[in-house]
PDB file of N, CA and C in Angstrom:
ATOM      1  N   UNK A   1      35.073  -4.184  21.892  1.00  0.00           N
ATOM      2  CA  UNK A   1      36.488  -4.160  21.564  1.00  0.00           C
ATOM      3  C   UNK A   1      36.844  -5.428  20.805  1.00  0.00           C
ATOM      4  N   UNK A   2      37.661  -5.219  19.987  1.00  0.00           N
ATOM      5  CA  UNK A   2      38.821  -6.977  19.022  1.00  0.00           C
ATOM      6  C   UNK A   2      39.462  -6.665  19.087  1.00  0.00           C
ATOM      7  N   UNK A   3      40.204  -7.699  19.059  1.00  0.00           N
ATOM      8  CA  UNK A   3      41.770  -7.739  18.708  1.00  0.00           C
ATOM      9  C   UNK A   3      41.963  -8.163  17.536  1.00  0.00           C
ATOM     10  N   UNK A   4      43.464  -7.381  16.858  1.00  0.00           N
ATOM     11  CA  UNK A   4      43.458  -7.195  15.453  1.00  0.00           C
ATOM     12  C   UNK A   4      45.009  -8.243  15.793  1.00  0.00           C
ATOM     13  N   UNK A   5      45.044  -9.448  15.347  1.00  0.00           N
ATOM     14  CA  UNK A   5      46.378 -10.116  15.558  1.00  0.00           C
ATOM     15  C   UNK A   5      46.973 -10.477  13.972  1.00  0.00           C
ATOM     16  N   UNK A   6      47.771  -9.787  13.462  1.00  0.00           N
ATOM     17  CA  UNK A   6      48.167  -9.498  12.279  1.00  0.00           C
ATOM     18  C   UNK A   6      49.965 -10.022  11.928  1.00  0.00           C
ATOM     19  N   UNK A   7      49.757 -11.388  11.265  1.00  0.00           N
ATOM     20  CA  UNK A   7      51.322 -11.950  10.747  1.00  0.00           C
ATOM     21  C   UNK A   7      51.420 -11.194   9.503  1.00  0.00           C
ATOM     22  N   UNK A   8      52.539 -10.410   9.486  1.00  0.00           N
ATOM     23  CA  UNK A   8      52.773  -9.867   8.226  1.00  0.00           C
ATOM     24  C   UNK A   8      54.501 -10.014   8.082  1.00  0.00           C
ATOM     25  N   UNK A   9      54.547  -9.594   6.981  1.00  0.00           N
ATOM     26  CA  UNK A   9      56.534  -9.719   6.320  1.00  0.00           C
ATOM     27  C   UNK A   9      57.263  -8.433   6.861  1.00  0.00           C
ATOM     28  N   UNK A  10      58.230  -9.317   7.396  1.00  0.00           N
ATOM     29  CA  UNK A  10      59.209  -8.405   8.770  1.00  0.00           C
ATOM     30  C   UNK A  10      59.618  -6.983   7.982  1.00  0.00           C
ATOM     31  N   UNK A  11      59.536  -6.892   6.547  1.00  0.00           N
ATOM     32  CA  UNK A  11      59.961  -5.711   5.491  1.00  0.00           C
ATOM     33  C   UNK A  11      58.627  -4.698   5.818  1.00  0.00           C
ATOM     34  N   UNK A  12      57.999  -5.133   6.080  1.00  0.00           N
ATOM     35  CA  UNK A  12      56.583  -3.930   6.112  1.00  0.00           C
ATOM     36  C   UNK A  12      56.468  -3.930   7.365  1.00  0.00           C
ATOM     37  N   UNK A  13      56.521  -4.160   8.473  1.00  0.00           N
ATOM     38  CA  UNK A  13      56.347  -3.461   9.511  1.00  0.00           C
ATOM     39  C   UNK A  13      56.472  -2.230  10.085  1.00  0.00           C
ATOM     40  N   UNK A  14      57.489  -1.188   9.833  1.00  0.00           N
ATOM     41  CA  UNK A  14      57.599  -0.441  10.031  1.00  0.00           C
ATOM     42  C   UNK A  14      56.576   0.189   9.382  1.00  0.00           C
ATOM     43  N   UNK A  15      56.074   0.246   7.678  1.00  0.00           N
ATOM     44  CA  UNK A  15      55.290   1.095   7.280  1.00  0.00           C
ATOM     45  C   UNK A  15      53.701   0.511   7.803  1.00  0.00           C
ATOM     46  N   UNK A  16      53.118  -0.715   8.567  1.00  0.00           N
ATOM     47  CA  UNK A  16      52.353  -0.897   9.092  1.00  0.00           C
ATOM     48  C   UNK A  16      52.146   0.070  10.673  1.00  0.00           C
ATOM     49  N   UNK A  17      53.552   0.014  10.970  1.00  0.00           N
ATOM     50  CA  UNK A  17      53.432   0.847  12.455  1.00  0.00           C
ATOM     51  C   UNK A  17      52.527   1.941  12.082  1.00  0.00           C
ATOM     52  N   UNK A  18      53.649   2.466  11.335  1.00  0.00           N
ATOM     53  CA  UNK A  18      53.116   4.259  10.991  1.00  0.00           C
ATOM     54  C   UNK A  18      52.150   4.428  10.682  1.00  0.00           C
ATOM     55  N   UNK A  19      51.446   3.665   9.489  1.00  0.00           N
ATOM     56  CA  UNK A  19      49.985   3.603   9.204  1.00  0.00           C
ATOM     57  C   UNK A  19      48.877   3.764  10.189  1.00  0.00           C
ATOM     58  N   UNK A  20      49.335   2.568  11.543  1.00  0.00           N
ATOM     59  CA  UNK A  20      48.388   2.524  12.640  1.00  0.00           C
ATOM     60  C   UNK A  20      48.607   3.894  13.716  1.00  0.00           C
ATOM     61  N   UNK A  21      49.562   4.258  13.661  1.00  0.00           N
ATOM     62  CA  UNK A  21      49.775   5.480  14.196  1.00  0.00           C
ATOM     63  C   UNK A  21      49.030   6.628  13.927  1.00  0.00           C
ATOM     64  N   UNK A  22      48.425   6.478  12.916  1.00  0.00           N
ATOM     65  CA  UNK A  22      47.511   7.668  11.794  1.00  0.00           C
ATOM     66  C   UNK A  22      46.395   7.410  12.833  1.00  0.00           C
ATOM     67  N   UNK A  23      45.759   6.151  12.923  1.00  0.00           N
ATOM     68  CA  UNK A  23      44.610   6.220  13.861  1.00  0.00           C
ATOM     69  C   UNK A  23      44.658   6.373  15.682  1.00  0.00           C
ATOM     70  N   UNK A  24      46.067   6.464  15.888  1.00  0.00           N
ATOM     71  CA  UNK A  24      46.054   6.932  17.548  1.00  0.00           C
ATOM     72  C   UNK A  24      46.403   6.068  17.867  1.00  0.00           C
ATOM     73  N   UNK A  25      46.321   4.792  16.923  1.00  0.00           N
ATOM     74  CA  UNK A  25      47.121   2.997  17.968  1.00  0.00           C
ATOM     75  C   UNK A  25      48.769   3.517  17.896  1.00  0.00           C
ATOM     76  N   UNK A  26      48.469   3.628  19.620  1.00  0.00           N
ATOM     77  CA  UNK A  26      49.730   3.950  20.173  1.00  0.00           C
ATOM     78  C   UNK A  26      50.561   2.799  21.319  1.00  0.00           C
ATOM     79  N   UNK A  27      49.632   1.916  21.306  1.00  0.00           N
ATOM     80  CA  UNK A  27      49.833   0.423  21.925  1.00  0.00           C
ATOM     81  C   UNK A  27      49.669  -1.166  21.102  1.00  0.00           C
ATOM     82  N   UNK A  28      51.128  -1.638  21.251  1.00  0.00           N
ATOM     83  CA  UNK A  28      50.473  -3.034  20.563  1.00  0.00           C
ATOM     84  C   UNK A  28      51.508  -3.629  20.651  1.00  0.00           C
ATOM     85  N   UNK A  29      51.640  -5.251  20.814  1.00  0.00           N
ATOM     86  CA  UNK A  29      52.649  -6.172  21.117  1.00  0.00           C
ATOM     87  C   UNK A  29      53.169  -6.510  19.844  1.00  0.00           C
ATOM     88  N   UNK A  30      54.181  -6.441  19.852  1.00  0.00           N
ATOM     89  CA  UNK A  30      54.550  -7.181  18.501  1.00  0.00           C
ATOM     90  C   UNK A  30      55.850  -8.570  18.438  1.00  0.00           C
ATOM     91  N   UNK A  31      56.375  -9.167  17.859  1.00  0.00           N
ATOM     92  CA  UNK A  31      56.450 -10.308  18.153  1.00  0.00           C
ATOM     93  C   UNK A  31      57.473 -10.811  16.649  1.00  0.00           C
ATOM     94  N   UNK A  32      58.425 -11.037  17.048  1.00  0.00           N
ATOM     95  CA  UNK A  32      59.401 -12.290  15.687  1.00  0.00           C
ATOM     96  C   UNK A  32      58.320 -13.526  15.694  1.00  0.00           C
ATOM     97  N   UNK A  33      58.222 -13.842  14.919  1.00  0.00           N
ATOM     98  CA  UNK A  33      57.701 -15.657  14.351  1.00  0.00           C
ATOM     99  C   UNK A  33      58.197 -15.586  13.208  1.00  0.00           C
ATOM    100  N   UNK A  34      57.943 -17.322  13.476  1.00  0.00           N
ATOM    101  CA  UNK A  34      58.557 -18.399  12.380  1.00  0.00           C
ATOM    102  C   UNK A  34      57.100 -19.105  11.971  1.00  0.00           C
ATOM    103  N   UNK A  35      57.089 -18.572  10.629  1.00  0.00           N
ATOM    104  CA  UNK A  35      55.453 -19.872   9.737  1.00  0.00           C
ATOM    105  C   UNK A  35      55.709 -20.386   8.897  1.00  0.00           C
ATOM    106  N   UNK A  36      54.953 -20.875   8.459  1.00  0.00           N
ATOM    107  CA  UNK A  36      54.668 -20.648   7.127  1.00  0.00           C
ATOM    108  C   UNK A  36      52.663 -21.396   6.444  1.00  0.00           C
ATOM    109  N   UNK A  37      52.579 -20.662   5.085  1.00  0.00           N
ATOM    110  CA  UNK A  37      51.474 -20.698   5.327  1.00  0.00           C
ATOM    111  C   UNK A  37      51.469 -21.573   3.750  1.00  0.00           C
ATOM    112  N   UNK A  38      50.695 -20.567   2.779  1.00  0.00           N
ATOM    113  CA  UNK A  38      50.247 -21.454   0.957  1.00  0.00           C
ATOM    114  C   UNK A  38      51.790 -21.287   0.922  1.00  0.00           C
ATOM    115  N   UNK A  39      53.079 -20.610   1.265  1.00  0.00           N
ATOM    116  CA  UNK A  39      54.380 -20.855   0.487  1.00  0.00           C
ATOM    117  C   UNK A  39      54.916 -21.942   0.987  1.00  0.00           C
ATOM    118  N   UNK A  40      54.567 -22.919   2.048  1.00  0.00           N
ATOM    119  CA  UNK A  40      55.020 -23.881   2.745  1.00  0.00           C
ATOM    120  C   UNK A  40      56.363 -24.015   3.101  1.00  0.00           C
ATOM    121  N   UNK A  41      57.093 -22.776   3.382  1.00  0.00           N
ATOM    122  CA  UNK A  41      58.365 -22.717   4.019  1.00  0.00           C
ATOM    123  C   UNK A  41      58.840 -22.847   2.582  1.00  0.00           C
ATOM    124  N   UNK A  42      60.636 -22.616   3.168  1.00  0.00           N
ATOM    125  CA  UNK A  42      61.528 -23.117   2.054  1.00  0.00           C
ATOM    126  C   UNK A  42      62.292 -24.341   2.622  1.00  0.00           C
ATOM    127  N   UNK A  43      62.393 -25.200   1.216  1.00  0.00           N
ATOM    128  CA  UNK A  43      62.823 -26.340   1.558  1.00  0.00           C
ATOM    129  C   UNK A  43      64.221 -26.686   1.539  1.00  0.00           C
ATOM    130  N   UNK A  44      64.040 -27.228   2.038  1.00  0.00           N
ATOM    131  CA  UNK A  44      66.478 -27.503   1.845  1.00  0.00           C
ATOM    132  C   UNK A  44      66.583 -28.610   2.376  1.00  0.00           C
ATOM    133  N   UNK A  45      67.903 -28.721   1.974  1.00  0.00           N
ATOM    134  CA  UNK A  45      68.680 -30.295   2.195  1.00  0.00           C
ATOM    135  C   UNK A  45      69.498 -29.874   2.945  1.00  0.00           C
ATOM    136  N   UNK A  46      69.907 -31.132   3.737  1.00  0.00           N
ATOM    137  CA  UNK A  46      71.045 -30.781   4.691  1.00  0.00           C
ATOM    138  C   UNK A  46      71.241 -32.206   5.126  1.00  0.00           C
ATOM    139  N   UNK A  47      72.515 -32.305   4.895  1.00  0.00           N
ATOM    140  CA  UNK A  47      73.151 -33.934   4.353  1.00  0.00           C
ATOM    141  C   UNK A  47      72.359 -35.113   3.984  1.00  0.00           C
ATOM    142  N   UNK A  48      71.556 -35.000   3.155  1.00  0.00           N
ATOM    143  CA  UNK A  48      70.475 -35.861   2.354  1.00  0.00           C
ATOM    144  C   UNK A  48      69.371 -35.468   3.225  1.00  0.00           C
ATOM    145  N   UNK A  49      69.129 -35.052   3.570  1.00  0.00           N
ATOM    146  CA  UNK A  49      67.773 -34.971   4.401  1.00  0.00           C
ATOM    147  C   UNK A  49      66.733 -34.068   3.495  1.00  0.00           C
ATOM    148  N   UNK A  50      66.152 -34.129   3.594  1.00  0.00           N
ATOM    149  CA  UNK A  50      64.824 -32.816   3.336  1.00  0.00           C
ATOM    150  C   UNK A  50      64.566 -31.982   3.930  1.00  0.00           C
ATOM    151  N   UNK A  51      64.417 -30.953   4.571  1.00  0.00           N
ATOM    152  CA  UNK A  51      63.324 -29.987   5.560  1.00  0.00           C
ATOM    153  C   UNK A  51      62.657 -28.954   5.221  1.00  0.00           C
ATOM    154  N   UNK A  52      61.730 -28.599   5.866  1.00  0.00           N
ATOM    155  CA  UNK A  52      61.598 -27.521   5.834  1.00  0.00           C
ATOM    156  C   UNK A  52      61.670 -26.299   6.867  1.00  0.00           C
ATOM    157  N   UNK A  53      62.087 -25.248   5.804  1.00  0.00           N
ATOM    158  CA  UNK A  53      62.862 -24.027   7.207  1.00  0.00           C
ATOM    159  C   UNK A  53      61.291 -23.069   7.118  1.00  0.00           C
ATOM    160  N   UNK A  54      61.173 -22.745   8.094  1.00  0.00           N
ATOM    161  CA  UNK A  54      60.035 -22.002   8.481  1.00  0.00           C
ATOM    162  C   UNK A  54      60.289 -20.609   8.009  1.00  0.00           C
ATOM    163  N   UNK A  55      59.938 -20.018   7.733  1.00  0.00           N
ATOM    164  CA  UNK A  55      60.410 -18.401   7.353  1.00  0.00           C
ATOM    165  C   UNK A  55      59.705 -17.088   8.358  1.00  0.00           C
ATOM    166  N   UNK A  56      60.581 -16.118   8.161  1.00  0.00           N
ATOM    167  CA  UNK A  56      60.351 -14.821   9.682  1.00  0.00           C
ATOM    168  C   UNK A  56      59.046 -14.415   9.187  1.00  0.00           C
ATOM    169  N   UNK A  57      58.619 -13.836   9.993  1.00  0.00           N
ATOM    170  CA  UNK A  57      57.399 -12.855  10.154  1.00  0.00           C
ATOM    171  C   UNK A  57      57.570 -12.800  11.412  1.00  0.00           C
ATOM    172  N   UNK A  58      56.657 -11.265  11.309  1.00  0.00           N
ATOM    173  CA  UNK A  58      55.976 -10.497  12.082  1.00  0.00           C
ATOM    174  C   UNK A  58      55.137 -10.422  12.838  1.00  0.00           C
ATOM    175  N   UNK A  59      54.596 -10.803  14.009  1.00  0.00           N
ATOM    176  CA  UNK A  59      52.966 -10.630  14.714  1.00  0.00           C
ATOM    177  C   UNK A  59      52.771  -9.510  15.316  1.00  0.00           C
ATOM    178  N   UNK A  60      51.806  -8.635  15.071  1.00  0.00           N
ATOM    179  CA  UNK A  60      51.191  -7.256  15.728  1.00  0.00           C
ATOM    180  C   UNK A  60      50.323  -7.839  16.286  1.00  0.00           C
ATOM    181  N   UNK A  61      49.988  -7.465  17.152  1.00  0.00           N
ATOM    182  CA  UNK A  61      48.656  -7.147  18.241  1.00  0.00           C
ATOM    183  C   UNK A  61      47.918  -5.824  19.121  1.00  0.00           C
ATOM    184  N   UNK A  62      47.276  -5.640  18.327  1.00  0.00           N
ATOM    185  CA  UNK A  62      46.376  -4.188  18.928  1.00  0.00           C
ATOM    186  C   UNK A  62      44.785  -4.604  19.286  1.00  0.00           C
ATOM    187  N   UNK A  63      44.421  -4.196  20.322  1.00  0.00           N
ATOM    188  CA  UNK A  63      43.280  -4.348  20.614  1.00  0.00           C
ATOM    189  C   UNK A  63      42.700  -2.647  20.573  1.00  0.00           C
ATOM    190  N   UNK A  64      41.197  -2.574  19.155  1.00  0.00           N
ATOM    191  CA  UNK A  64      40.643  -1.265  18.739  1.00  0.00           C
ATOM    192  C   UNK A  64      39.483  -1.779  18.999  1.00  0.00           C
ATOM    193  N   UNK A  65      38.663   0.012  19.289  1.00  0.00           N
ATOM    194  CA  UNK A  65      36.917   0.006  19.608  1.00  0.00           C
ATOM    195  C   UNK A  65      36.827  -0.436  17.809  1.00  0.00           C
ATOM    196  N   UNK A  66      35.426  -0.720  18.011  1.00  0.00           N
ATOM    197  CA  UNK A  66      34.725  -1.597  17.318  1.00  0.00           C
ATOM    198  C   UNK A  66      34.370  -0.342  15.583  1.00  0.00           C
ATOM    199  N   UNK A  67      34.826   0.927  16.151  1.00  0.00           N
ATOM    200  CA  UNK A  67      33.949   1.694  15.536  1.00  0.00           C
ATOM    201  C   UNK A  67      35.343   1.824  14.112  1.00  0.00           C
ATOM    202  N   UNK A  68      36.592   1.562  14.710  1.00  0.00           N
ATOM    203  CA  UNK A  68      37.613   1.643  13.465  1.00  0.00           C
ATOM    204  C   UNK A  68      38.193  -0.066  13.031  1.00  0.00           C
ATOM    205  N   UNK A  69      37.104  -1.207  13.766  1.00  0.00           N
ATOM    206  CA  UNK A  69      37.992  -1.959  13.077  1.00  0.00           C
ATOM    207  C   UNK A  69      38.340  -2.249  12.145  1.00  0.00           C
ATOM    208  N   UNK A  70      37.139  -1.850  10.745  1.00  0.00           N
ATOM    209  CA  UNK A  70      37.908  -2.399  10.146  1.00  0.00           C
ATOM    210  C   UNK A  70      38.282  -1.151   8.963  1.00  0.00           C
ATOM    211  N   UNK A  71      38.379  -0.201   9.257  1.00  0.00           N
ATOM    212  CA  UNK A  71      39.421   0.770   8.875  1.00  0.00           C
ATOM    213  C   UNK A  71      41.265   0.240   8.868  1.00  0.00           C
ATOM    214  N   UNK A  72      41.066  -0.409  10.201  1.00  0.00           N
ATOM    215  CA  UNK A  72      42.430  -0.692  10.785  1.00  0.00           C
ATOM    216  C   UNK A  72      42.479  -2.078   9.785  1.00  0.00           C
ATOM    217  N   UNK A  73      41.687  -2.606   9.776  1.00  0.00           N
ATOM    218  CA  UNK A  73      41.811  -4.068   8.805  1.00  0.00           C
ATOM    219  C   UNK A  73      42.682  -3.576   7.637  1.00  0.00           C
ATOM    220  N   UNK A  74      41.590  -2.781   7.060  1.00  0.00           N
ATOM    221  CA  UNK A  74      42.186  -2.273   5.452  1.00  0.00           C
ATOM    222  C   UNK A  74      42.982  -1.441   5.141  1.00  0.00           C
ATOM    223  N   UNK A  75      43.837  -1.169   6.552  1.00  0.00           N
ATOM    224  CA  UNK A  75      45.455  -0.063   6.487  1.00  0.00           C
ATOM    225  C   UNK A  75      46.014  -1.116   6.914  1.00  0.00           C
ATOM    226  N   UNK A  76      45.863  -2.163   7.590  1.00  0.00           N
ATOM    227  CA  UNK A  76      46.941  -3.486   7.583  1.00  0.00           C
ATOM    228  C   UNK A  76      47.227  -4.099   5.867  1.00  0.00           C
ATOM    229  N   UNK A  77      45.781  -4.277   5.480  1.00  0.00           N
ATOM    230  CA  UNK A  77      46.021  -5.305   4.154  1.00  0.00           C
ATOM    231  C   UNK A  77      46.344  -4.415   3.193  1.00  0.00           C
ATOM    232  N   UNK A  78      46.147  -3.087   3.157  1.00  0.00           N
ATOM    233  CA  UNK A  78      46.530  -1.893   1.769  1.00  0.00           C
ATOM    234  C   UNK A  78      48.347  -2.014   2.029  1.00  0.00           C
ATOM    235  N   UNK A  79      48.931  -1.536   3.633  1.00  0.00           N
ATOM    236  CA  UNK A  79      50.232  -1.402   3.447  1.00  0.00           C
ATOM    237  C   UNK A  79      51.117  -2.578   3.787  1.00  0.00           C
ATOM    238  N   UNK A  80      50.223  -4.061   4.212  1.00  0.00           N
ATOM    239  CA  UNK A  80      51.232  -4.855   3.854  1.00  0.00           C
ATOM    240  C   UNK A  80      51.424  -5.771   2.978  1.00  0.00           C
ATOM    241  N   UNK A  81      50.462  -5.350   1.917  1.00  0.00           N
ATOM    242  CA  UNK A  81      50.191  -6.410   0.028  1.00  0.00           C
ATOM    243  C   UNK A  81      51.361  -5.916  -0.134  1.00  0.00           C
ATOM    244  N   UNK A  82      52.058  -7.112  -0.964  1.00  0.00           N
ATOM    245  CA  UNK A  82      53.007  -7.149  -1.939  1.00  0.00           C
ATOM    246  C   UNK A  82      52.393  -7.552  -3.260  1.00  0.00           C
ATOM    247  N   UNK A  83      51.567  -8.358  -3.404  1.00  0.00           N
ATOM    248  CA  UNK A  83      50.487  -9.189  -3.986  1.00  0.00           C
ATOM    249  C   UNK A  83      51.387 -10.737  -4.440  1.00  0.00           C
ATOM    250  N   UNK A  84      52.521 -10.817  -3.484  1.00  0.00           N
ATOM    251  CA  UNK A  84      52.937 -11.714  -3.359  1.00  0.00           C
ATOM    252  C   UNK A  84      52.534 -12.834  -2.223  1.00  0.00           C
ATOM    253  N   UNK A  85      52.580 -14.616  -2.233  1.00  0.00           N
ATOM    254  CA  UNK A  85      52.481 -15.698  -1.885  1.00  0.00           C
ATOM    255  C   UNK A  85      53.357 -14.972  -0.676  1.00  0.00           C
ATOM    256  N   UNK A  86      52.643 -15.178   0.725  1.00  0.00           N
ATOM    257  CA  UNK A  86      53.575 -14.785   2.024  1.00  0.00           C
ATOM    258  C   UNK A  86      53.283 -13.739   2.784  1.00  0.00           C
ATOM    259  N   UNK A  87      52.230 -12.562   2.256  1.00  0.00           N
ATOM    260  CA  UNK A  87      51.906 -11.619   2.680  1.00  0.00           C
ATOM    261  C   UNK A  87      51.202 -11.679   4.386  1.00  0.00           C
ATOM    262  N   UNK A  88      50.827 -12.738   4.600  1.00  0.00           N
ATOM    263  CA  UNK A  88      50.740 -12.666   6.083  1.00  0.00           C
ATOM    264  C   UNK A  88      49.069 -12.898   5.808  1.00  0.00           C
ATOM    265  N   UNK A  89      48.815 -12.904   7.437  1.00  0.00           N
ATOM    266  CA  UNK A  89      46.801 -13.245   7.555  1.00  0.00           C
ATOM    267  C   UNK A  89      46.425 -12.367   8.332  1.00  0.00           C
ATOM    268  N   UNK A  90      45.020 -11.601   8.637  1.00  0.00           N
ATOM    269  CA  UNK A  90      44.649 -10.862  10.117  1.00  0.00           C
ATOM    270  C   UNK A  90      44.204 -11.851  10.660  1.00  0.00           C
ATOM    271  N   UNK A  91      43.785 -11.746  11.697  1.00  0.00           N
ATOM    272  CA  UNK A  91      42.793 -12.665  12.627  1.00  0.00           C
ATOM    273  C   UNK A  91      42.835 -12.015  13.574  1.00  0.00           C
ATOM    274  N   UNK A  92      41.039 -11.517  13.787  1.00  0.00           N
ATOM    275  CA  UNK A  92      39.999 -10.734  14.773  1.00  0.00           C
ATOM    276  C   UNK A  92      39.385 -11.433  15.539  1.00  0.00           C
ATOM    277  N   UNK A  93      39.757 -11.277  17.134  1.00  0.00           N
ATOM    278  CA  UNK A  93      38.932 -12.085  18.062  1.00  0.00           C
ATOM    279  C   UNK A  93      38.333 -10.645  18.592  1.00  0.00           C
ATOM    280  N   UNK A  94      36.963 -11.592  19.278  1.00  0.00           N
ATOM    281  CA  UNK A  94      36.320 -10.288  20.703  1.00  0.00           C
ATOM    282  C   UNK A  94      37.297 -10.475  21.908  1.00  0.00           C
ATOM    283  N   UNK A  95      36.945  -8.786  22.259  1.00  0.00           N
ATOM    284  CA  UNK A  95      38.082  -9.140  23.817  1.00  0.00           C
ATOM    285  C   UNK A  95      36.960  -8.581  24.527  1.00  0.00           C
ATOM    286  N   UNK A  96      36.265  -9.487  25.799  1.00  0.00           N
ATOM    287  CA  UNK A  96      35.342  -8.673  26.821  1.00  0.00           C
ATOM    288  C   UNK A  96      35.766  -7.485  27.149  1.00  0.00           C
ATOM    289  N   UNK A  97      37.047  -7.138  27.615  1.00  0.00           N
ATOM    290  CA  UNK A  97      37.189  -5.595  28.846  1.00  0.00           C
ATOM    291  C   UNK A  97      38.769  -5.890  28.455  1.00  0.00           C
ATOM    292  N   UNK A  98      39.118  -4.799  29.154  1.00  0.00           N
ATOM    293  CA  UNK A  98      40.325  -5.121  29.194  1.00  0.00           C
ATOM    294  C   UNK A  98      40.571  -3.874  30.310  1.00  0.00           C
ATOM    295  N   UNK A  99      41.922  -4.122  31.040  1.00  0.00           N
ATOM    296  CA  UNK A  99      42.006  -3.268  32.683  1.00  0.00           C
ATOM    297  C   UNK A  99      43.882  -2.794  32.527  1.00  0.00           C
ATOM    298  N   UNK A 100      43.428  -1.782  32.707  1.00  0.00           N
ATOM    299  CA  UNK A 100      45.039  -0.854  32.878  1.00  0.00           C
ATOM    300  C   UNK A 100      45.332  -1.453  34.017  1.00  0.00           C
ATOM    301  N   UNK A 101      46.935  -1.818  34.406  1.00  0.00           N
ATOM    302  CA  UNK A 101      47.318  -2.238  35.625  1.00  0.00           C
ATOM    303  C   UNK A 101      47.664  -1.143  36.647  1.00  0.00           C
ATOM    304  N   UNK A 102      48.018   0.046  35.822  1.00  0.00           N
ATOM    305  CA  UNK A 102      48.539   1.075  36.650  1.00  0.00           C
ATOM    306  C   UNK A 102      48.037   1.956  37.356  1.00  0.00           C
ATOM    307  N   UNK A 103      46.513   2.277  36.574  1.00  0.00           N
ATOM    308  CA  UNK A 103      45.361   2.992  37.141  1.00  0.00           C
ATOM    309  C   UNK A 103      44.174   2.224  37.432  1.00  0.00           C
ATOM    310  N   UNK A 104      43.932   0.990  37.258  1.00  0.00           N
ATOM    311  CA  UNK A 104      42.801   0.079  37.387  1.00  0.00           C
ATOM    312  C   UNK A 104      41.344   0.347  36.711  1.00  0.00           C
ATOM    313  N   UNK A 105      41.683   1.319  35.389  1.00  0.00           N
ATOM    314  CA  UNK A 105      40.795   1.540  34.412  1.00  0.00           C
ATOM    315  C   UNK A 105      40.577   0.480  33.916  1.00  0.00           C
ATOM    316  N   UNK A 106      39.306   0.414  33.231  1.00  0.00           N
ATOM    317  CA  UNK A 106      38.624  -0.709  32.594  1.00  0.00           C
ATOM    318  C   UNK A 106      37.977  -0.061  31.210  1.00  0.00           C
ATOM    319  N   UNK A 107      37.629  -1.427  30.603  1.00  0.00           N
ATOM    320  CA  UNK A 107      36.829  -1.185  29.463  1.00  0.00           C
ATOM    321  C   UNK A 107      37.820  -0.237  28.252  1.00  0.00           C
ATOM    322  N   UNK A 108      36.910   0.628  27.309  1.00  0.00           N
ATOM    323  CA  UNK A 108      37.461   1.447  26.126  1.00  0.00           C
ATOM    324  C   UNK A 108      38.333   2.449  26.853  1.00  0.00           C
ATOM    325  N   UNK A 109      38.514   2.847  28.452  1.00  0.00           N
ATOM    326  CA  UNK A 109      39.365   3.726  28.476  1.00  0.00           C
ATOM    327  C   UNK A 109      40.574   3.131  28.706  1.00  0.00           C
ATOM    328  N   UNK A 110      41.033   1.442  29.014  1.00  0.00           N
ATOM    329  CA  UNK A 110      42.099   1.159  29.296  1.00  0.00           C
ATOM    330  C   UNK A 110      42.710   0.764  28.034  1.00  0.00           C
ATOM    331  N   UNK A 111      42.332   0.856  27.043  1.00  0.00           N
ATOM    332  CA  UNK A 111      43.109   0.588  25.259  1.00  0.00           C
ATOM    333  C   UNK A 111      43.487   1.510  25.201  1.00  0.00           C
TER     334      UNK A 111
END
């Protein structure tokens, strides 16, 4: 099993849901954040000062068997390119097991 932990632009999420929905991911955390990455935020003043404001995104989290990951990779990066500076990053960790709380299933049947 990985986990597919995916910052993308709060405008494409919805068509990311649906996408993952095509493959049966019918579970996944998702999450407001504040980043920024190569666009380095936007900058502003605010009574002489400098800053920088962090900008929204998105975090998904789905944990998929090994056999669609990266199907699921390349329906994240196909529907959330803009081919614009901001488009977001994946990042794939291993997850040992993972355990339903409700039935005390384990492994590929508790995803």
């Amino acid at each position: 099993m990985k986990k597919i932990e995916a910052v993308i632009r709060p405008s494409k999420f919805e068509e990311v849901k649906q996408a993952l929905g095509k493959f049966g991911i019918k579970g996944m955390t998702v999450t407001d954040v504040l980043g920024c990455g190569l666009q380095h935020g936007q900058r502003e003043i605010y009574r002489g000062t400098e800053f920088i404001k962090l900008l929204p995104k998105v975090k998904i989290e789905v944990v998929v068997q090994e056999a669609v990951l990266d199907q699921v990779i390349e329906t994240i990066t196909t529907v959330a390119r803009t081919g614009e500076v901001g488009d977001g990053k994946i990042f794939i960790y291993p997850v040992e097991t993972a355990v339903r709380i409700r039935t005390g299933e384990s492994g590929d049947a508790a995803i």
